[in-house]
N, C-alpha and C. Protein backbone atom coordinates (compact mmCIF):
# COMPACT_ATOMS: atom_id res chain seq x y z
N UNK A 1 23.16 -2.94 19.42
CA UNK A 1 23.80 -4.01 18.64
C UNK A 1 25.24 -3.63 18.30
N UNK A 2 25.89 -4.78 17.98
CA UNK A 2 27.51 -4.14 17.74
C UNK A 2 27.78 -4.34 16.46
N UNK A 3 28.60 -3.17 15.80
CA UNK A 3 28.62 -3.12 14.06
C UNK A 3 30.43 -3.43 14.07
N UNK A 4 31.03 -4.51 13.53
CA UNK A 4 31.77 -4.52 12.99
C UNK A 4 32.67 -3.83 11.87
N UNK A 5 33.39 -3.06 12.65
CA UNK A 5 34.61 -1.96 11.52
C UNK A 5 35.45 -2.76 10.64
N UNK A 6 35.12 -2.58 9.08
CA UNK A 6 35.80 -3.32 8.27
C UNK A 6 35.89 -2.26 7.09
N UNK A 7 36.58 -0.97 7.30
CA UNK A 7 36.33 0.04 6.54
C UNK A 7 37.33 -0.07 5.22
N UNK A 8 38.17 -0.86 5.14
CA UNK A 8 39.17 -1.29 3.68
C UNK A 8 38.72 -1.29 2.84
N UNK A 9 37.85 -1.46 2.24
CA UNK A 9 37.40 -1.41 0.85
C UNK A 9 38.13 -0.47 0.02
N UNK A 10 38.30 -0.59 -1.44
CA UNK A 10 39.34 1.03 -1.58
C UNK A 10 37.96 1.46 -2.73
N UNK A 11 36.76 0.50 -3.12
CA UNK A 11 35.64 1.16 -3.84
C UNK A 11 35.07 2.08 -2.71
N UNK A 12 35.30 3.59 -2.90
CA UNK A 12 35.04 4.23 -2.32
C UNK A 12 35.00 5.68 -2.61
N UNK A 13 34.43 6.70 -2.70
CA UNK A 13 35.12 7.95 -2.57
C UNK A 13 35.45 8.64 -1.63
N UNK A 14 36.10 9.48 -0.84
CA UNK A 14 36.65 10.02 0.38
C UNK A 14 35.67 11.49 0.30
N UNK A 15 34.76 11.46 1.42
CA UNK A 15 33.69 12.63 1.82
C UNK A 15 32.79 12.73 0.32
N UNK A 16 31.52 13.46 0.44
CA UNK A 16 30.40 13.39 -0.55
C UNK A 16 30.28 14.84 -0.72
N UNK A 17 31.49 15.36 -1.23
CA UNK A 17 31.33 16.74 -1.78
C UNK A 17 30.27 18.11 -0.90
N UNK A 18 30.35 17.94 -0.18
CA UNK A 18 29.59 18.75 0.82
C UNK A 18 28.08 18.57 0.46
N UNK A 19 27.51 17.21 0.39
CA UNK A 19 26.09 16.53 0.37
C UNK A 19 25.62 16.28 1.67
N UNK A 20 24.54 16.57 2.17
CA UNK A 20 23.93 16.29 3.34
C UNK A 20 23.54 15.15 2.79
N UNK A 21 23.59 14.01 4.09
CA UNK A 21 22.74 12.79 3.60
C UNK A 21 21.38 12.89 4.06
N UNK A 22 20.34 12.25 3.38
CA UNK A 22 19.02 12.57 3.53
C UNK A 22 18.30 11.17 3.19
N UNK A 23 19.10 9.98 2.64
CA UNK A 23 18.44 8.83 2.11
C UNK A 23 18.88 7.56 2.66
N UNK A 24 18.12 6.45 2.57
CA UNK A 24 18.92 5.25 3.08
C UNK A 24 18.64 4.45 1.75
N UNK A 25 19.52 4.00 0.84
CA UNK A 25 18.82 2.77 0.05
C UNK A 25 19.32 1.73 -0.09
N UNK A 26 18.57 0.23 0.28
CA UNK A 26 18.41 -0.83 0.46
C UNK A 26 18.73 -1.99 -0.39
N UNK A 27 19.22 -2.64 -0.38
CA UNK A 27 20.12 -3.51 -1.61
C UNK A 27 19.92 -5.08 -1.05
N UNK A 28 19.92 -6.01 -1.38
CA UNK A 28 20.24 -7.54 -1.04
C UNK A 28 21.36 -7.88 -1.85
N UNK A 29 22.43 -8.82 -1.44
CA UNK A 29 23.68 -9.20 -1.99
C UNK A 29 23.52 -10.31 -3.17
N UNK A 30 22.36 -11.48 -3.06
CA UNK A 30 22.30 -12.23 -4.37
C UNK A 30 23.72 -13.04 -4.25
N UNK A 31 23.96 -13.21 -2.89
CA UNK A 31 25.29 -14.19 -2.89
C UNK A 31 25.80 -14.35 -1.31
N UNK A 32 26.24 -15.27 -0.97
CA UNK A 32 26.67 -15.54 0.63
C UNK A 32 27.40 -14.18 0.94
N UNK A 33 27.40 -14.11 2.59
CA UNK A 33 28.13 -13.06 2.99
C UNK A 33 29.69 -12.86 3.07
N UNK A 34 29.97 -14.06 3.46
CA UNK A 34 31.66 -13.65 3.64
C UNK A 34 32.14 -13.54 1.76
N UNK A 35 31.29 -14.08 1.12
CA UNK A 35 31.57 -13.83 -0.71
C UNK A 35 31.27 -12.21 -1.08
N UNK A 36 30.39 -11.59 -0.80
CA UNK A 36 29.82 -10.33 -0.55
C UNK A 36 30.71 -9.37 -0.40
N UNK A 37 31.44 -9.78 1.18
CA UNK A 37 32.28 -8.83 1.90
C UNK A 37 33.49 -8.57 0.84
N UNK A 38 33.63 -9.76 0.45
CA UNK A 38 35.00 -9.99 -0.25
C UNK A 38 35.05 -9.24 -1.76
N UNK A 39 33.45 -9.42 -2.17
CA UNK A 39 33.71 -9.01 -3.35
C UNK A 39 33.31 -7.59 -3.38
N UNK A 40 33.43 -7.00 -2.59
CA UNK A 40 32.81 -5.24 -2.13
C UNK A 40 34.36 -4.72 -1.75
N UNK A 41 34.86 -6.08 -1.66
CA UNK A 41 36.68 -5.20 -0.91
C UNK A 41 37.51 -4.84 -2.54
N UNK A 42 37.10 -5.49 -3.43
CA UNK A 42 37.60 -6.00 -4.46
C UNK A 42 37.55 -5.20 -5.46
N UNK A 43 38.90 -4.51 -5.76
CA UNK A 43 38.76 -3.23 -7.27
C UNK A 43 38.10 -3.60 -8.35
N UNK A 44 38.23 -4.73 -8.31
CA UNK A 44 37.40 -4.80 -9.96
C UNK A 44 36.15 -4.75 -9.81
N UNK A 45 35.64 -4.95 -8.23
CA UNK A 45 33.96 -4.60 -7.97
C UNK A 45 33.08 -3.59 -8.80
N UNK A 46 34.13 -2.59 -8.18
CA UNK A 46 33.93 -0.76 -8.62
C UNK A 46 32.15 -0.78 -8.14
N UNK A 47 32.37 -1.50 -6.74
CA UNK A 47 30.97 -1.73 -5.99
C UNK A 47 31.40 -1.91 -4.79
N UNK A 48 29.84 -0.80 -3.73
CA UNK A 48 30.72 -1.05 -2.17
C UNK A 48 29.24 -0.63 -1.79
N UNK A 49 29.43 -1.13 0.05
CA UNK A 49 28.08 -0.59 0.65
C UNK A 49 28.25 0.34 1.71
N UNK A 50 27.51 0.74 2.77
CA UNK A 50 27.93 1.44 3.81
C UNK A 50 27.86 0.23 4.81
N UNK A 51 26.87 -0.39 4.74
CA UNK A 51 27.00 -1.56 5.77
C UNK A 51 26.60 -3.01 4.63
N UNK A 52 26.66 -3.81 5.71
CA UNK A 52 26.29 -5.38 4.96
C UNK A 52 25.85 -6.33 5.85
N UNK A 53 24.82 -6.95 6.37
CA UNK A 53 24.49 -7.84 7.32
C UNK A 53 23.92 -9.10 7.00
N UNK A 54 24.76 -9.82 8.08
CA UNK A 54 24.52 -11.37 7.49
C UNK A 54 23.28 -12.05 7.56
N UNK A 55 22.56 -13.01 7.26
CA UNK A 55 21.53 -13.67 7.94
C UNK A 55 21.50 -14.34 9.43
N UNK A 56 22.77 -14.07 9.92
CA UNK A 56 22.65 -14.21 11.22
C UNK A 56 22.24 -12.75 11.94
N UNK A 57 22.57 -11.99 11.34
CA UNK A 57 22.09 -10.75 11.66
C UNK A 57 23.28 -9.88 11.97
N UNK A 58 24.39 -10.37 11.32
CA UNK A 58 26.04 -9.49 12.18
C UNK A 58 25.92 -8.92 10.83
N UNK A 59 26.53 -7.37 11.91
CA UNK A 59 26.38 -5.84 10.81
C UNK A 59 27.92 -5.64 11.02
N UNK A 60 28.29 -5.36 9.32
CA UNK A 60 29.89 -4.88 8.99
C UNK A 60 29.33 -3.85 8.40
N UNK A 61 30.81 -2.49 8.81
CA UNK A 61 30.45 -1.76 8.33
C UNK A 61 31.47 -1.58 7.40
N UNK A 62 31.53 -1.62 6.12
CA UNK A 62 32.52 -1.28 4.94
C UNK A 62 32.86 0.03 4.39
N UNK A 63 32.24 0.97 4.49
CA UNK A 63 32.46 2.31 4.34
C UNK A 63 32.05 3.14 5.51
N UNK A 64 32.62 4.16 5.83
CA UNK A 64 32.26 5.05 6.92
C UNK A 64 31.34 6.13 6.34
N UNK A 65 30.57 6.43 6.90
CA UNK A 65 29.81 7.31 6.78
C UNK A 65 29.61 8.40 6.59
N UNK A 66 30.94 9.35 6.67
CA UNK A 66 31.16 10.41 5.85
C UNK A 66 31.87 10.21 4.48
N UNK A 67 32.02 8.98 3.96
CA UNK A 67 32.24 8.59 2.76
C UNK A 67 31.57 8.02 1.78
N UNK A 68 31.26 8.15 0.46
CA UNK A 68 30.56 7.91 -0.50
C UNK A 68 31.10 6.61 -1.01
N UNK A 69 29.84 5.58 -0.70
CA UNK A 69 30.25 4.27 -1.39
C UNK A 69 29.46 4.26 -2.75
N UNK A 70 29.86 3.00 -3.21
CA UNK A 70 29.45 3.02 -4.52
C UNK A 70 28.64 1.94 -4.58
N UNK A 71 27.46 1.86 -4.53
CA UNK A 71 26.27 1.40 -4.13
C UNK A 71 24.98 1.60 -5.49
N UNK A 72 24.85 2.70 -5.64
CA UNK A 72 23.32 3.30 -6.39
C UNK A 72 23.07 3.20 -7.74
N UNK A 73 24.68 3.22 -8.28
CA UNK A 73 24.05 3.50 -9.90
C UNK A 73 24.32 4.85 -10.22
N UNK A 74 24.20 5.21 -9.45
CA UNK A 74 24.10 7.14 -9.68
C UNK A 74 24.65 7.96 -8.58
N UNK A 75 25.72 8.72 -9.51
CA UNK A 75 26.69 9.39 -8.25
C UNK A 75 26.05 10.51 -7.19
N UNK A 76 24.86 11.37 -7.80
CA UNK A 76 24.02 11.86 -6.83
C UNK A 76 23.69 11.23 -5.81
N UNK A 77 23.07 10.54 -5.98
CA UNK A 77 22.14 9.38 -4.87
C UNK A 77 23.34 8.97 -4.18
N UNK A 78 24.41 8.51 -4.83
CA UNK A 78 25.34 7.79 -3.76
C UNK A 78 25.90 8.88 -2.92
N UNK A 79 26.10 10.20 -3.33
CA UNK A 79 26.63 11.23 -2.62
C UNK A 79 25.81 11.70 -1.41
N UNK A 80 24.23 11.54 -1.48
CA UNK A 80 23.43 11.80 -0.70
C UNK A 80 22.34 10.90 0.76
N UNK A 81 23.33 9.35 0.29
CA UNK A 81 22.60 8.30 0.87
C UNK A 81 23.71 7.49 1.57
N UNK A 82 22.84 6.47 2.15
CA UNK A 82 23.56 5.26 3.14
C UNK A 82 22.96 4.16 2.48
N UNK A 83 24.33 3.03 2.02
CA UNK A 83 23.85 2.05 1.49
C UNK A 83 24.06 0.94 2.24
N UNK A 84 23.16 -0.38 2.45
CA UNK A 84 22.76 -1.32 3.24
C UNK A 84 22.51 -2.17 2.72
N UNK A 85 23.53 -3.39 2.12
CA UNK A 85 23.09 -4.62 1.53
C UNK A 85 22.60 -5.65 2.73
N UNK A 86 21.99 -6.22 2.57
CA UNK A 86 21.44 -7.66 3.09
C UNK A 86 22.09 -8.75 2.42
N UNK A 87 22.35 -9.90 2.78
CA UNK A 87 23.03 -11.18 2.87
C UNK A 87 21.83 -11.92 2.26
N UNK A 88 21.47 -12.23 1.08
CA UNK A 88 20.50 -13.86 0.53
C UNK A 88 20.83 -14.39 0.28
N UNK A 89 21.64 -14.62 0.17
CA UNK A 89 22.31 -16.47 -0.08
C UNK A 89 21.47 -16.87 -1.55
N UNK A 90 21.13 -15.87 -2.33
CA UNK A 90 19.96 -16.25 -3.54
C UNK A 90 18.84 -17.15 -3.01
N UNK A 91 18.38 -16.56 -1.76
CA UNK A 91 16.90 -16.79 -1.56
C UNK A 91 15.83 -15.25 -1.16
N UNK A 92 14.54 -15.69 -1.40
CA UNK A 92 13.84 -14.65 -1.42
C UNK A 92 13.73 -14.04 -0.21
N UNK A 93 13.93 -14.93 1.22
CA UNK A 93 13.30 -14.67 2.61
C UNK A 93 14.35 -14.06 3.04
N UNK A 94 13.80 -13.41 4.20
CA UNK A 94 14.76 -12.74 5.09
C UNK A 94 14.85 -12.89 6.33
N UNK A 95 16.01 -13.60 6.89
CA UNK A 95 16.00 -14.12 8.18
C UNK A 95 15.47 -12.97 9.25
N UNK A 96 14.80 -13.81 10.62
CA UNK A 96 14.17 -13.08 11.24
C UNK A 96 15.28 -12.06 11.92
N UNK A 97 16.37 -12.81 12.21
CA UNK A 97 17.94 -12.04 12.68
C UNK A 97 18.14 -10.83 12.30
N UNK A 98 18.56 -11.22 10.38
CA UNK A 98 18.88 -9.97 9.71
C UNK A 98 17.61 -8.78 9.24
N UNK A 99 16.60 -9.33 9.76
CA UNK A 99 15.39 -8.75 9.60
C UNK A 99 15.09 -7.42 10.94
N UNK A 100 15.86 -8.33 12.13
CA UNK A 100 15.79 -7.22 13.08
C UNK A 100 17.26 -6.41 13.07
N UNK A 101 18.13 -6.75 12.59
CA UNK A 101 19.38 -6.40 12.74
C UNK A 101 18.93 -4.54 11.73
N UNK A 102 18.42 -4.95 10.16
CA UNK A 102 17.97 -3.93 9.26
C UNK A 102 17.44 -3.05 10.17
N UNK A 103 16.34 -3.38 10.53
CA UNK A 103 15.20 -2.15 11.22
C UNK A 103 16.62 -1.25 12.18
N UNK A 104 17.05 -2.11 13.31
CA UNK A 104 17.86 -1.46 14.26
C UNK A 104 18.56 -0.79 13.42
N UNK A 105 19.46 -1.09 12.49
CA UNK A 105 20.64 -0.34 11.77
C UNK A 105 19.78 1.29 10.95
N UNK A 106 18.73 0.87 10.16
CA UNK A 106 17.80 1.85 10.02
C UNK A 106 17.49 3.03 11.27
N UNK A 107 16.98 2.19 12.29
CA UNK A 107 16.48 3.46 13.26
C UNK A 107 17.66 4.17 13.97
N UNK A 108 18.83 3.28 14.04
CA UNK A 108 20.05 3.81 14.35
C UNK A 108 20.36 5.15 13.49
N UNK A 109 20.70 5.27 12.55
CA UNK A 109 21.18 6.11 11.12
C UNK A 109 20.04 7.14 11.52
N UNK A 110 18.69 6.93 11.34
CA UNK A 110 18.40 8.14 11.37
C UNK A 110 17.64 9.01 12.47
N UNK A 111 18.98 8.24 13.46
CA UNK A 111 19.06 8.73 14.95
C UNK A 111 20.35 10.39 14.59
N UNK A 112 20.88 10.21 13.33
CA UNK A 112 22.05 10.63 13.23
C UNK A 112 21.51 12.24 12.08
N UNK A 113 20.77 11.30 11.18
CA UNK A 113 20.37 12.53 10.30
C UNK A 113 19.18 12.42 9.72
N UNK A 114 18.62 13.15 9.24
CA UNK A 114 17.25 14.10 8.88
C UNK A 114 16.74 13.16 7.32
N UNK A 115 16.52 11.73 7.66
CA UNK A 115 16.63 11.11 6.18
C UNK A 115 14.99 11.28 6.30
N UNK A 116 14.86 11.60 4.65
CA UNK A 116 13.21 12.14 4.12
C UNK A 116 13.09 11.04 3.37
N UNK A 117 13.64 10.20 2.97
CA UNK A 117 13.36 8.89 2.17
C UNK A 117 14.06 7.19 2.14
N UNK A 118 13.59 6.45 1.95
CA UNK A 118 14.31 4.99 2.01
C UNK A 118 13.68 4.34 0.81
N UNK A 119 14.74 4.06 0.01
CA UNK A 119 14.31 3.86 -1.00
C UNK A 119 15.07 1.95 -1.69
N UNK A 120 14.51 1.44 -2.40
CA UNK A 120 14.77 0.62 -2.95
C UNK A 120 15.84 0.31 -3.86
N UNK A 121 17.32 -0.06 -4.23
CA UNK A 121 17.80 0.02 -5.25
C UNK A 121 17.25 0.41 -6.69
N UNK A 122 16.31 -0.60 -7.17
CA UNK A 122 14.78 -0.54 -7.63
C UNK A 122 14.84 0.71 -7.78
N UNK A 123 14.77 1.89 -7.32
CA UNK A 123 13.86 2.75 -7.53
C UNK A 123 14.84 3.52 -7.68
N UNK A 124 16.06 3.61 -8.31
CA UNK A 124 17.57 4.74 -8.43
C UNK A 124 17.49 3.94 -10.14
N UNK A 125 17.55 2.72 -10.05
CA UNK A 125 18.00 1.96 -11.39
C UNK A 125 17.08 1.11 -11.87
N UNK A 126 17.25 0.90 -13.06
CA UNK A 126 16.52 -0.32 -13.84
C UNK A 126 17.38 -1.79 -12.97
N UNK A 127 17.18 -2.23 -12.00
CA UNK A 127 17.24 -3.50 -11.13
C UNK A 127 15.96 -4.11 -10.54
N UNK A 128 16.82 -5.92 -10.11
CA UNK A 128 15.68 -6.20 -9.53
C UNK A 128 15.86 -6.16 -7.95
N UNK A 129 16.99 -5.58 -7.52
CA UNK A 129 17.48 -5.64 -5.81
C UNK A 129 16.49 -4.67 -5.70
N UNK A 130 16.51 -4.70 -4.07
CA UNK A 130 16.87 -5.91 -3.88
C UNK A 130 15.76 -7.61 -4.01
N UNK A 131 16.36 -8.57 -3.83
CA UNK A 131 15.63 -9.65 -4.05
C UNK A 131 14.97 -10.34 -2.85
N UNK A 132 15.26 -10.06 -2.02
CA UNK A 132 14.71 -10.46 -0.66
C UNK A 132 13.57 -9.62 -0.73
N UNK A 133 12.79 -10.24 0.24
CA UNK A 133 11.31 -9.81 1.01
C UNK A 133 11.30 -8.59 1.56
N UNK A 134 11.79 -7.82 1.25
CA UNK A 134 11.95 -6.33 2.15
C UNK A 134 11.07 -5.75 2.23
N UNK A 135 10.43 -4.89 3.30
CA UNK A 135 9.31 -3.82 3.01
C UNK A 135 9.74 -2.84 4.07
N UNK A 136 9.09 -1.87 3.17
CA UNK A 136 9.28 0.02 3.32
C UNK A 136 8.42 -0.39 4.89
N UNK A 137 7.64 -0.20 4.85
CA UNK A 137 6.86 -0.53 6.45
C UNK A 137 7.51 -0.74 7.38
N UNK A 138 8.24 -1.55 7.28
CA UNK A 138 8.99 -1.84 8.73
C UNK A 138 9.52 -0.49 9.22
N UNK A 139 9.87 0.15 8.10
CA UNK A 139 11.10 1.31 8.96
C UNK A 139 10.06 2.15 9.30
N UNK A 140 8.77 2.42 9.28
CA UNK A 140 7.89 3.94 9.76
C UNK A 140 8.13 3.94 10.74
N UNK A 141 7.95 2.68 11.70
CA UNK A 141 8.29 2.99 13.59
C UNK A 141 9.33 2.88 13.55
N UNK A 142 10.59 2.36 12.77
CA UNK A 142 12.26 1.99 13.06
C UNK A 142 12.31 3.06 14.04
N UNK A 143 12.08 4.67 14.19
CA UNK A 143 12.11 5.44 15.04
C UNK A 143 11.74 5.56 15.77
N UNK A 144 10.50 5.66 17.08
CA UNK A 144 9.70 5.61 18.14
C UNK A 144 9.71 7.21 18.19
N UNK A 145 10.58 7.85 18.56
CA UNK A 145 10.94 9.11 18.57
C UNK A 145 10.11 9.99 17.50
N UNK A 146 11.22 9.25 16.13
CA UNK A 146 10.52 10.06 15.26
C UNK A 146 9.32 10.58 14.13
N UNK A 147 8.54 8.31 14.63
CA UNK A 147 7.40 8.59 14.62
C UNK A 147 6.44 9.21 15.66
N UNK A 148 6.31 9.46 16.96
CA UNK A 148 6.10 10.21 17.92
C UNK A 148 5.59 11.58 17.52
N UNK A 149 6.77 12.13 16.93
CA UNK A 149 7.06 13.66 16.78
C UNK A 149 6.05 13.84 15.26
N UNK A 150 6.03 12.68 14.20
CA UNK A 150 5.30 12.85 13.03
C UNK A 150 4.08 12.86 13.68
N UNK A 151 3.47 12.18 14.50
CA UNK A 151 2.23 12.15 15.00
C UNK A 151 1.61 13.18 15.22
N UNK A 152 2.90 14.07 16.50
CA UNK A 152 2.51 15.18 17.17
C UNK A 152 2.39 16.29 16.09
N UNK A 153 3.19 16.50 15.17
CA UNK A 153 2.90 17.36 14.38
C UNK A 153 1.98 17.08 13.40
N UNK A 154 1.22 15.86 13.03
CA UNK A 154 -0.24 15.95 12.56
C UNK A 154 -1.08 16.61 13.47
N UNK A 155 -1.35 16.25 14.80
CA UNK A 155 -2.35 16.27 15.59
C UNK A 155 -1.73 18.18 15.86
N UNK A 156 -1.20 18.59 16.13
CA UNK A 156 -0.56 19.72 15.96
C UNK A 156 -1.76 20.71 14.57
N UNK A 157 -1.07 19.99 13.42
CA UNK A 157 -1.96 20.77 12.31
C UNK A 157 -3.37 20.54 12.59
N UNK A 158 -4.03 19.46 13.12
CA UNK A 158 -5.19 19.25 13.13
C UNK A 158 -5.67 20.60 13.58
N UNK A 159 -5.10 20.28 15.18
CA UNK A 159 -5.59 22.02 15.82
C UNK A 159 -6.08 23.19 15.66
N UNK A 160 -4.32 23.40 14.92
CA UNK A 160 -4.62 24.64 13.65
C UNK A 160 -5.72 24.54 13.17
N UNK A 161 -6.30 23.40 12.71
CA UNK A 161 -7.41 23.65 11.61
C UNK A 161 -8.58 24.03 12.37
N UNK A 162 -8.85 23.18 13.66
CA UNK A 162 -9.82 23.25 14.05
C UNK A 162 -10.18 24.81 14.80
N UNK A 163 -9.14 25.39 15.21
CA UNK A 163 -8.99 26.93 15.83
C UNK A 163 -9.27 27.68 14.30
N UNK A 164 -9.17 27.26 13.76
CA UNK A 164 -9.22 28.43 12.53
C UNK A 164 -10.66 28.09 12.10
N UNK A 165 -10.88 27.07 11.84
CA UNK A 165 -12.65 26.58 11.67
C UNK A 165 -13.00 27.36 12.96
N UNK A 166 -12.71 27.27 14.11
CA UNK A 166 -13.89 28.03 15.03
C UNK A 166 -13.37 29.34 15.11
N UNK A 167 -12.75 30.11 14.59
CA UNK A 167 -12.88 31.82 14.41
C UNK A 167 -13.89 31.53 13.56
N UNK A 168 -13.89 31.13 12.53
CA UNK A 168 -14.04 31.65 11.03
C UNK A 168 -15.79 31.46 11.45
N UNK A 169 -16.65 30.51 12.24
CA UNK A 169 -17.25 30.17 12.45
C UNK A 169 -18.12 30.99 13.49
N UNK A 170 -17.19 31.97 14.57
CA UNK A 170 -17.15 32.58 15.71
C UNK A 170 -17.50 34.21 14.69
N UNK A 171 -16.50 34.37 13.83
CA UNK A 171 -16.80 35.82 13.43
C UNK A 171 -18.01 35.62 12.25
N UNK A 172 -18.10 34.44 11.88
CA UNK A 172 -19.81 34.51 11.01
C UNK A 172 -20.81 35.02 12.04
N UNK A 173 -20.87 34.05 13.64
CA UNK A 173 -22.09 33.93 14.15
C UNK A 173 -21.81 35.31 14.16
N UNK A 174 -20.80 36.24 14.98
CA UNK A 174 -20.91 37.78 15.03
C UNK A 174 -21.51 38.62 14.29
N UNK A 175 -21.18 38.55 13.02
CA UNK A 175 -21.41 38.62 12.15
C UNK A 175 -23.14 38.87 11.58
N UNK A 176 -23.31 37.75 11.80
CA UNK A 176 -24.87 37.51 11.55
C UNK A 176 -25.35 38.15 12.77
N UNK A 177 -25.20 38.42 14.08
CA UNK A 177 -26.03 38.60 15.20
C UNK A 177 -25.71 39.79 15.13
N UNK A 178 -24.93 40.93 14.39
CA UNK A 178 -24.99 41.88 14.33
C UNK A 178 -25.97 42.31 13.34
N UNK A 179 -26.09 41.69 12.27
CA UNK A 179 -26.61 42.20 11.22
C UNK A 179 -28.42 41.96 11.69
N UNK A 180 -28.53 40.91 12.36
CA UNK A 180 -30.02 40.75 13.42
C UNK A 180 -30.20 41.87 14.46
N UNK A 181 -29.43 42.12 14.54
CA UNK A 181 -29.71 43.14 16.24
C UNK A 181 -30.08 44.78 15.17
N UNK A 182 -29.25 44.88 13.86
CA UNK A 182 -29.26 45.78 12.87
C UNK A 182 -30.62 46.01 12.81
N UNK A 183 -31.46 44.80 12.07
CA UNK A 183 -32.68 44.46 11.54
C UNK A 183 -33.74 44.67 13.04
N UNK A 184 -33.47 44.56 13.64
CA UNK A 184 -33.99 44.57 15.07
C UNK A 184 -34.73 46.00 15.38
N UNK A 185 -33.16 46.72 15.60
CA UNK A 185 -33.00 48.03 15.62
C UNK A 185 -34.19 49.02 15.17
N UNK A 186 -33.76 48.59 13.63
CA UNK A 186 -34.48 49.18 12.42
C UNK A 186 -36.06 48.79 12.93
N UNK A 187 -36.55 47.85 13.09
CA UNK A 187 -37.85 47.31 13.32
C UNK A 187 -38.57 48.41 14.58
N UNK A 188 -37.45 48.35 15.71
CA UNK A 188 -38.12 48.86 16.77
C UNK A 188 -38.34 50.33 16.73
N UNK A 189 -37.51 51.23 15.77
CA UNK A 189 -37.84 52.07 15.83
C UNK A 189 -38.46 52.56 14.63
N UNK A 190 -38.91 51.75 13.57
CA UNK A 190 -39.99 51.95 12.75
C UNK A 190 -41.69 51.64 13.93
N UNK A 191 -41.32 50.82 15.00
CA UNK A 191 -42.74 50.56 15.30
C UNK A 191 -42.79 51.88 16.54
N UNK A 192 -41.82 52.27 17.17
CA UNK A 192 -42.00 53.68 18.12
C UNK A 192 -42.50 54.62 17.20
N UNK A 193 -41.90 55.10 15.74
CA UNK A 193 -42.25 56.05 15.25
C UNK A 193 -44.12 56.19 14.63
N UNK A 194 -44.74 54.65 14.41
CA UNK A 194 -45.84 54.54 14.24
C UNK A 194 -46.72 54.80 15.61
N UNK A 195 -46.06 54.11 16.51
CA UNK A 195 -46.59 54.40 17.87
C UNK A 195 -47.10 56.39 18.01
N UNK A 196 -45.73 56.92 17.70
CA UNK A 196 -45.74 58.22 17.78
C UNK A 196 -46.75 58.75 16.89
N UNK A 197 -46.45 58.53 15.99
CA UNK A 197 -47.90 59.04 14.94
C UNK A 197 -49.26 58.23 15.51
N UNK A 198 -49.32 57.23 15.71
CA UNK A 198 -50.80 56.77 16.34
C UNK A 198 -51.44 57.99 17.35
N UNK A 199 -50.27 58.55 18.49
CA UNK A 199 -50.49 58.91 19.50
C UNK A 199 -51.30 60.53 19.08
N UNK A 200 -50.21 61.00 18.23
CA UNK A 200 -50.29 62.42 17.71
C UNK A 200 -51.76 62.23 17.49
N UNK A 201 -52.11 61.57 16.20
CA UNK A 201 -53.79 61.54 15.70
C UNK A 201 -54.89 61.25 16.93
N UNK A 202 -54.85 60.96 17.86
CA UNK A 202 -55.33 60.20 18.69
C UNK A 202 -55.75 62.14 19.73
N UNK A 203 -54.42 62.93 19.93
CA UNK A 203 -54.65 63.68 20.55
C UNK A 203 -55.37 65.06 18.97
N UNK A 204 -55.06 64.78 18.27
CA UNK A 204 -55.58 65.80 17.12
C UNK A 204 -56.93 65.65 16.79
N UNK A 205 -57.88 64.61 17.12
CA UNK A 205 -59.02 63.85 17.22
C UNK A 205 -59.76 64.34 18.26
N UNK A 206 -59.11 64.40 19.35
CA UNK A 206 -59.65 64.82 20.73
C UNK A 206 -59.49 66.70 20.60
């Protein structure tokens, strides 16, 4: 898909203090897009996103990505994340467009870096963004790749478990079939030594 460079905004900070990014969080605009764009360009905002996509599904990108927008509420989070408003026009739904445009822009990003969470505006601040229909779900496959690799490394641990269940299982039976062959042992040559004494009396008789 093609992302539109519209990096002017001056709500911004320049690089995130040597923060690895690790998060994506998710925002809806609560107002038309070209109003959005405009009001994210706008100092008195002292508000910005990393991207913004319309309900047609066209992705601008307003901050670059080694730069900290002002998005979260909280300068941590913003130092450590990628922010992504959506376009509602103050409705709840989410066009099917900007619905696929999100996922792609999602699986894109963390084609790039090691993100351990996607989180909700909602869930940085006391808000109700975003207001659209959004769900965490969509993004588990956004990756193919890197759900793939989550898979493989379940089925991976499974293994582990199951190799370690069959030692542990392998050195019992040993275990026990030693301690039988022990008992065995002991048996057979308690019954030779009776044998032997049977024999002795048998010739002390005669």
């Amino acid at each position: 898909m093609n992302i539109i460079r519209d990096v002017s905004t001056p709500n911004q900070t320049v690089g995130r203090s040597g923060t690895p990014i690790d998060t994506i969080i998710l925002h809806s605009t609560y107002g038309s897009y070209w109003g959005s764009v405009a009001w994210l360009k706008n100092p008195t905002a002292q508000a910005s996103a990393h991207y913004i996509i319309s309900r047609d599904g066209e992705i601008r990108k307003l901050v670059s990505e080694a730069n900290t927008a002002w998005h979260a509420g909280n300068l941590a989070m913003n130092r450590r994340s990628i922010g992504i408003e959506t376009t509602d026009d103050r409705l709840k739904d989410i066009t099917a467009k900007a619905k696929e445009s999100l996922i792609w822009l999602v699986a894109d990003i963390k084609k790039r870096y090691t993100i351990k969470d996607i989180k909700f505006h909602r869930d940085v601040i006391n808000t109700q963004c975003p207001y659209l229909d959004i769900r965490k779900e969509w993004f588990i496959s956004a990756d193919p790749l890197q759900e793939c690799l989550r898979q493989h490394g379940e089925l991976v641990g499974q293994v582990e478990d199951l190799k370690k269940q069959l030692q542990e299982a392998s050195a019992n039976f040993a275990r026990q079939l030693s301690e039988q062959a022990s008992i065995a042992q002991t048996m057979l040559n308690n019954y030779r030594d009776r044998v032997r004494d049977a024999i002795t009396r048998l010739q002390e008789i005669k």
